[in-house]
C-alpha atoms as a PDB file:
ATOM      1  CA  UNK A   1      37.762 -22.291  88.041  1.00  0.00           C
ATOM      2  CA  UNK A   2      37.177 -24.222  90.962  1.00  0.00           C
ATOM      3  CA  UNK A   3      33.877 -26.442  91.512  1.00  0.00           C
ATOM      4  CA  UNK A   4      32.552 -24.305  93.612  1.00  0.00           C
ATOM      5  CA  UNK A   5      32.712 -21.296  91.357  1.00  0.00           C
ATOM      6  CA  UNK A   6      31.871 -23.217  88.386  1.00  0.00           C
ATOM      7  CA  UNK A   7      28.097 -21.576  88.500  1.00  0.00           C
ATOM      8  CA  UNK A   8      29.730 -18.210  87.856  1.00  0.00           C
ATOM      9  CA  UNK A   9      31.576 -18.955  84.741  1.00  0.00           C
ATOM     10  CA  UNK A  10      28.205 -20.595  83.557  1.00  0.00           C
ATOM     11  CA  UNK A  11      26.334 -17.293  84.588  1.00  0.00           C
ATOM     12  CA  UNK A  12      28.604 -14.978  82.840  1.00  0.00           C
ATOM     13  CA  UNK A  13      28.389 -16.985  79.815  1.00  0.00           C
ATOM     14  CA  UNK A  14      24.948 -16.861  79.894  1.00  0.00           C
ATOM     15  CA  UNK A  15      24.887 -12.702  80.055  1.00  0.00           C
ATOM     16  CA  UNK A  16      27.219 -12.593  77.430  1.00  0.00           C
ATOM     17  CA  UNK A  17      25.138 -15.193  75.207  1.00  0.00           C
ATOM     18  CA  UNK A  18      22.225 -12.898  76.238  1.00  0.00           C
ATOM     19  CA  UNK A  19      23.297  -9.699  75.493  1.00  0.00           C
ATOM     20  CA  UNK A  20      23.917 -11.508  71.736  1.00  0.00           C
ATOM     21  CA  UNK A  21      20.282 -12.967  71.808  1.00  0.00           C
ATOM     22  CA  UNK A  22      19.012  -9.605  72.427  1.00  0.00           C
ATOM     23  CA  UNK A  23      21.214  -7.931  69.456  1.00  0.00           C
ATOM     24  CA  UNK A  24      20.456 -11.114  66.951  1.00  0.00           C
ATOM     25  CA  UNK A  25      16.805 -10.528  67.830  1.00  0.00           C
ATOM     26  CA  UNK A  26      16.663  -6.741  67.455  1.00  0.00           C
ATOM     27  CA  UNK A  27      18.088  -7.201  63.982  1.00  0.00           C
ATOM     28  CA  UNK A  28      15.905 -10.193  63.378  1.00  0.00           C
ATOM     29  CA  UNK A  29      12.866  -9.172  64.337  1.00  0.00           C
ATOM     30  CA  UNK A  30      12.627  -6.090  61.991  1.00  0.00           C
ATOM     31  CA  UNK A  31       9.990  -6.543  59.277  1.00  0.00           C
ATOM     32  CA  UNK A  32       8.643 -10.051  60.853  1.00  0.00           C
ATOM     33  CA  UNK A  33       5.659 -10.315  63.112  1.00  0.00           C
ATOM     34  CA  UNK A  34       7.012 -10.996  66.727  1.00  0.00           C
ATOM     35  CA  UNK A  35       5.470 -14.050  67.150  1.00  0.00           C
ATOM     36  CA  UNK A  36       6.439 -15.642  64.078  1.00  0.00           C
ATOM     37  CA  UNK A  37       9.819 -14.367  65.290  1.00  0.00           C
ATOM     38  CA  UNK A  38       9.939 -16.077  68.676  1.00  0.00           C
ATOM     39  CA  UNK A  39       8.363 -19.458  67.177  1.00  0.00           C
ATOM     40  CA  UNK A  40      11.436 -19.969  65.000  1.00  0.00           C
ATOM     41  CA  UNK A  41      13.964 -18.840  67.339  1.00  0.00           C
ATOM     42  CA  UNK A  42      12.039 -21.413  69.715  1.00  0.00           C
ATOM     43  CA  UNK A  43      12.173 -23.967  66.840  1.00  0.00           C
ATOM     44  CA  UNK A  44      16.160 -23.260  66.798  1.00  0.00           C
ATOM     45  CA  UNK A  45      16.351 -23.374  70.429  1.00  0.00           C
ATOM     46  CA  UNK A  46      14.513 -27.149  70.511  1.00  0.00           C
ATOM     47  CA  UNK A  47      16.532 -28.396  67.594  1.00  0.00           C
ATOM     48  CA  UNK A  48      20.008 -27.284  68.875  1.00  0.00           C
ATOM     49  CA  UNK A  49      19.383 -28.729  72.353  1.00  0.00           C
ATOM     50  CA  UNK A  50      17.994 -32.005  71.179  1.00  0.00           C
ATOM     51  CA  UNK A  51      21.250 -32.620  69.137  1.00  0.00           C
ATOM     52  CA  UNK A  52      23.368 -31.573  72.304  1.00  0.00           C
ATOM     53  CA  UNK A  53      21.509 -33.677  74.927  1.00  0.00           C
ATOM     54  CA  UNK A  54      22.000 -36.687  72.131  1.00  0.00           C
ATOM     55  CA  UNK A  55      25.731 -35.948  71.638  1.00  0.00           C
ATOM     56  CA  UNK A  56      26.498 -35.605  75.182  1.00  0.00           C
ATOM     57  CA  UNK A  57      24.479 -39.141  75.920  1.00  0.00           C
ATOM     58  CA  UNK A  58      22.580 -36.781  78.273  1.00  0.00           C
ATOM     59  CA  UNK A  59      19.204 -38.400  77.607  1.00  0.00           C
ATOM     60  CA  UNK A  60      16.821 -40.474  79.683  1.00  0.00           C
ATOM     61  CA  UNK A  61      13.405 -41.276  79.752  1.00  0.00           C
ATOM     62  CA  UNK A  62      11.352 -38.056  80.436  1.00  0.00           C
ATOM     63  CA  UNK A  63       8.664 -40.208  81.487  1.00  0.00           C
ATOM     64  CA  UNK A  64      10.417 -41.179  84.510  1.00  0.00           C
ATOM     65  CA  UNK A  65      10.539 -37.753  86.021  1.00  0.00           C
ATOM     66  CA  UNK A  66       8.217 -37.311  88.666  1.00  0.00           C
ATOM     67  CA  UNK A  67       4.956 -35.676  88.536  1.00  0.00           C
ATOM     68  CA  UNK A  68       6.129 -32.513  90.671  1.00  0.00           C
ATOM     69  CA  UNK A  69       9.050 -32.117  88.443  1.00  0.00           C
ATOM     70  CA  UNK A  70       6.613 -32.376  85.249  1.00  0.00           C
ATOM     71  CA  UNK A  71       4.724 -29.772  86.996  1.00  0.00           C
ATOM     72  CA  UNK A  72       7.188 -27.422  87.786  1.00  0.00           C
ATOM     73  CA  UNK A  73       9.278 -27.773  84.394  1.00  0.00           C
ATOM     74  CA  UNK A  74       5.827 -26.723  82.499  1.00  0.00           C
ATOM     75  CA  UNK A  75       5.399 -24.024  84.120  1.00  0.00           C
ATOM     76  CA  UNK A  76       8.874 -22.767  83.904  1.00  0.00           C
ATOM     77  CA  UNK A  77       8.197 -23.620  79.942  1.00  0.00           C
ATOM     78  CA  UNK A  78       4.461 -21.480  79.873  1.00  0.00           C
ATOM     79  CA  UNK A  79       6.821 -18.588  81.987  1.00  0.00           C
ATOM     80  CA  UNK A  80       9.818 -18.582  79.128  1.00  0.00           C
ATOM     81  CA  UNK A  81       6.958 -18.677  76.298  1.00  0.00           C
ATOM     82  CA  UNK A  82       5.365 -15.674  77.844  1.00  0.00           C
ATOM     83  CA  UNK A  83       8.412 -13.920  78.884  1.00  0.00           C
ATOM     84  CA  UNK A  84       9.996 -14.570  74.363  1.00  0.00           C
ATOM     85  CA  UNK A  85       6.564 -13.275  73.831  1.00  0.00           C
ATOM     86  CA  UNK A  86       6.745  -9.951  75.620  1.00  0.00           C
ATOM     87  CA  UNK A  87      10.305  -9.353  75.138  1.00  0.00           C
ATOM     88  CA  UNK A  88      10.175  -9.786  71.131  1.00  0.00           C
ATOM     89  CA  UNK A  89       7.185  -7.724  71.029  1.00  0.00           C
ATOM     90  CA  UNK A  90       9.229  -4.890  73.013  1.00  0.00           C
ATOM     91  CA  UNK A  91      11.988  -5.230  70.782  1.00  0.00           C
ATOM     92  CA  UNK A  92      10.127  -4.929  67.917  1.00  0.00           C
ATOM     93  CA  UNK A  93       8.408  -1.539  69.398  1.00  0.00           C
ATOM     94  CA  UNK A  94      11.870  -0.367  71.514  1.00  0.00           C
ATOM     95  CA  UNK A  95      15.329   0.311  71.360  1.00  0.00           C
ATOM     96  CA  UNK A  96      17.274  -2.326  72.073  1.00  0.00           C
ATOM     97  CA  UNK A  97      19.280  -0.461  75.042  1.00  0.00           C
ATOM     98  CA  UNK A  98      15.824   0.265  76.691  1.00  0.00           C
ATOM     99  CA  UNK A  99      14.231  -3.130  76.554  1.00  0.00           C
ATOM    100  CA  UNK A 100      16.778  -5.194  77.855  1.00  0.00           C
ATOM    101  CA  UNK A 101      17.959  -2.981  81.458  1.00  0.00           C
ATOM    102  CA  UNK A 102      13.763  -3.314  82.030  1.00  0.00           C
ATOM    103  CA  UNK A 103      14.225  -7.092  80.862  1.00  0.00           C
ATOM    104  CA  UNK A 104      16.809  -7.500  83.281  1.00  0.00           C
ATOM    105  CA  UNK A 105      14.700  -6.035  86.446  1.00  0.00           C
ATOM    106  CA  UNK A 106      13.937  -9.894  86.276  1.00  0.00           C
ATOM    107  CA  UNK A 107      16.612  -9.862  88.642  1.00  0.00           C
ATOM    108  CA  UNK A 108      15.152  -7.500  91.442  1.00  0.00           C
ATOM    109  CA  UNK A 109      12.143  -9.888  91.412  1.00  0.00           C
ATOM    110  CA  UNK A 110      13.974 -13.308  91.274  1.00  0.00           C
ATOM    111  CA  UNK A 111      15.581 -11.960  94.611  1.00  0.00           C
ATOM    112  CA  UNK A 112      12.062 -11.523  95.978  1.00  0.00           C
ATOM    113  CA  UNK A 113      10.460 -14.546  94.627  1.00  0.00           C
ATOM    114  CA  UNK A 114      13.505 -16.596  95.896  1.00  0.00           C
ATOM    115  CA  UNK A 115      13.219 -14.870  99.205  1.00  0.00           C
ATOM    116  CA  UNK A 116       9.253 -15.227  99.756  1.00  0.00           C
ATOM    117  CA  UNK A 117       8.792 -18.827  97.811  1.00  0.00           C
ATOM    118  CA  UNK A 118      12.155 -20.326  98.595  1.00  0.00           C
ATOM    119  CA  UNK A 119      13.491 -18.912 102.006  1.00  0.00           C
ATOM    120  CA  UNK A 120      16.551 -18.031 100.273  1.00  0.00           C
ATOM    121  CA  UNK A 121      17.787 -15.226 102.592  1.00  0.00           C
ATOM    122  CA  UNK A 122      20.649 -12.517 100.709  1.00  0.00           C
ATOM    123  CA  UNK A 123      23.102 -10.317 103.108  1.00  0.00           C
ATOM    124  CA  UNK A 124      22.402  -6.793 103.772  1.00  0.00           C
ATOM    125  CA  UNK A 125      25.041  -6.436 100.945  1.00  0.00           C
ATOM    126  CA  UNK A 126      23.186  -8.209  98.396  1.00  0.00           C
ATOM    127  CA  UNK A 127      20.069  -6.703  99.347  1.00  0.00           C
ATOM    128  CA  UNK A 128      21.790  -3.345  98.470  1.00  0.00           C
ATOM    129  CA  UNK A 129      22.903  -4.418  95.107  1.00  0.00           C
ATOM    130  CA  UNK A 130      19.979  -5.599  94.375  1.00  0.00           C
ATOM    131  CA  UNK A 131      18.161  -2.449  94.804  1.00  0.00           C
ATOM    132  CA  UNK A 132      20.977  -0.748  92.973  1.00  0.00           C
ATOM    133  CA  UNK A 133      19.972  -2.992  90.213  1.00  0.00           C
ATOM    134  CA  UNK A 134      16.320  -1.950  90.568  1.00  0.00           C
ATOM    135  CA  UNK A 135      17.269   1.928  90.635  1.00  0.00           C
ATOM    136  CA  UNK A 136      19.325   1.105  87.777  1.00  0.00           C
ATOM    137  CA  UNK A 137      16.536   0.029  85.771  1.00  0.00           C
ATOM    138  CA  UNK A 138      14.487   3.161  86.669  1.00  0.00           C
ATOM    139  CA  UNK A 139      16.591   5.512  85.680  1.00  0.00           C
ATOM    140  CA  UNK A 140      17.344   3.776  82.489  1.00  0.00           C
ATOM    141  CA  UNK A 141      13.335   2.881  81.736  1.00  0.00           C
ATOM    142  CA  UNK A 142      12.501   6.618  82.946  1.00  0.00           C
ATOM    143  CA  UNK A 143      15.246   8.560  80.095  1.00  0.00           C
ATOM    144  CA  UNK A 144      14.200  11.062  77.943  1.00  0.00           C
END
């Protein structure tokens, strides 16, 4: 795949590697308080990343980041917390095949964030598949 493609490979892994976290969580959270649940998957997540960033001589001094990056990072941290939170909690209450299409509306609203907060501007194309996506999600979260 060519550099400028490269995100696309990383983004499909990262569906695929989601649709497993969602399955591995399902399973996992059954008979364990949600919480408890996304504290030791978050435990996991720390430890697994700390050995890669070592391993792949990817570290530096976090204190040299500046103060907006600091900023920003936490709150993208306090967003993930809260979003493990919910989602566990809807896993543990819902199917599965429900919870993650509504999960996923994250996309629809990514699209507007990124259009109001970063004057990222999608086609009249994407703009249609994006509210295919949203539809999508309705009729999915709305199924008897």
């Amino acid at each position: 795949m060519t550099t400028s493609g490269n995100w696309f490979l990383w983004a499909a892994l990262s569906a695929v590697f989601a649709a497993l976290t969602t399955i591995f969580a399902k399973i996992g959270v059954q008979g364990v308080d949600a919480d408890l649940a996304t504290l030791i998957r978050t435990v996991i997540i720390l430890l697994v990343l700390s050995v890669f960033v070592a391993v792949a001589g990817k570290w530096s001094n976090p204190l040299d980041l500046s103060s907006r990056t600091w900023f920003y990072l936490g709150l993208s941290g306090l967003a993930t917390g809260a979003s493990w939170v919910c989602y566990f909690r809807a896993l543990q209450n819902g199917d599965a095949s429900k919870v993650a299409p509504v999960d996923k509306f994250s996309l629809v609203l990514v699209a507007v964030f990124a259009f109001a907060v970063l004057g990222e501007r999608p086609s009249m194309r994407e703009w249609v598949g994006i509210a295919l996506v949203a539809g999508g999600v309705l009729i999915l979260a709305l199924k008897r």
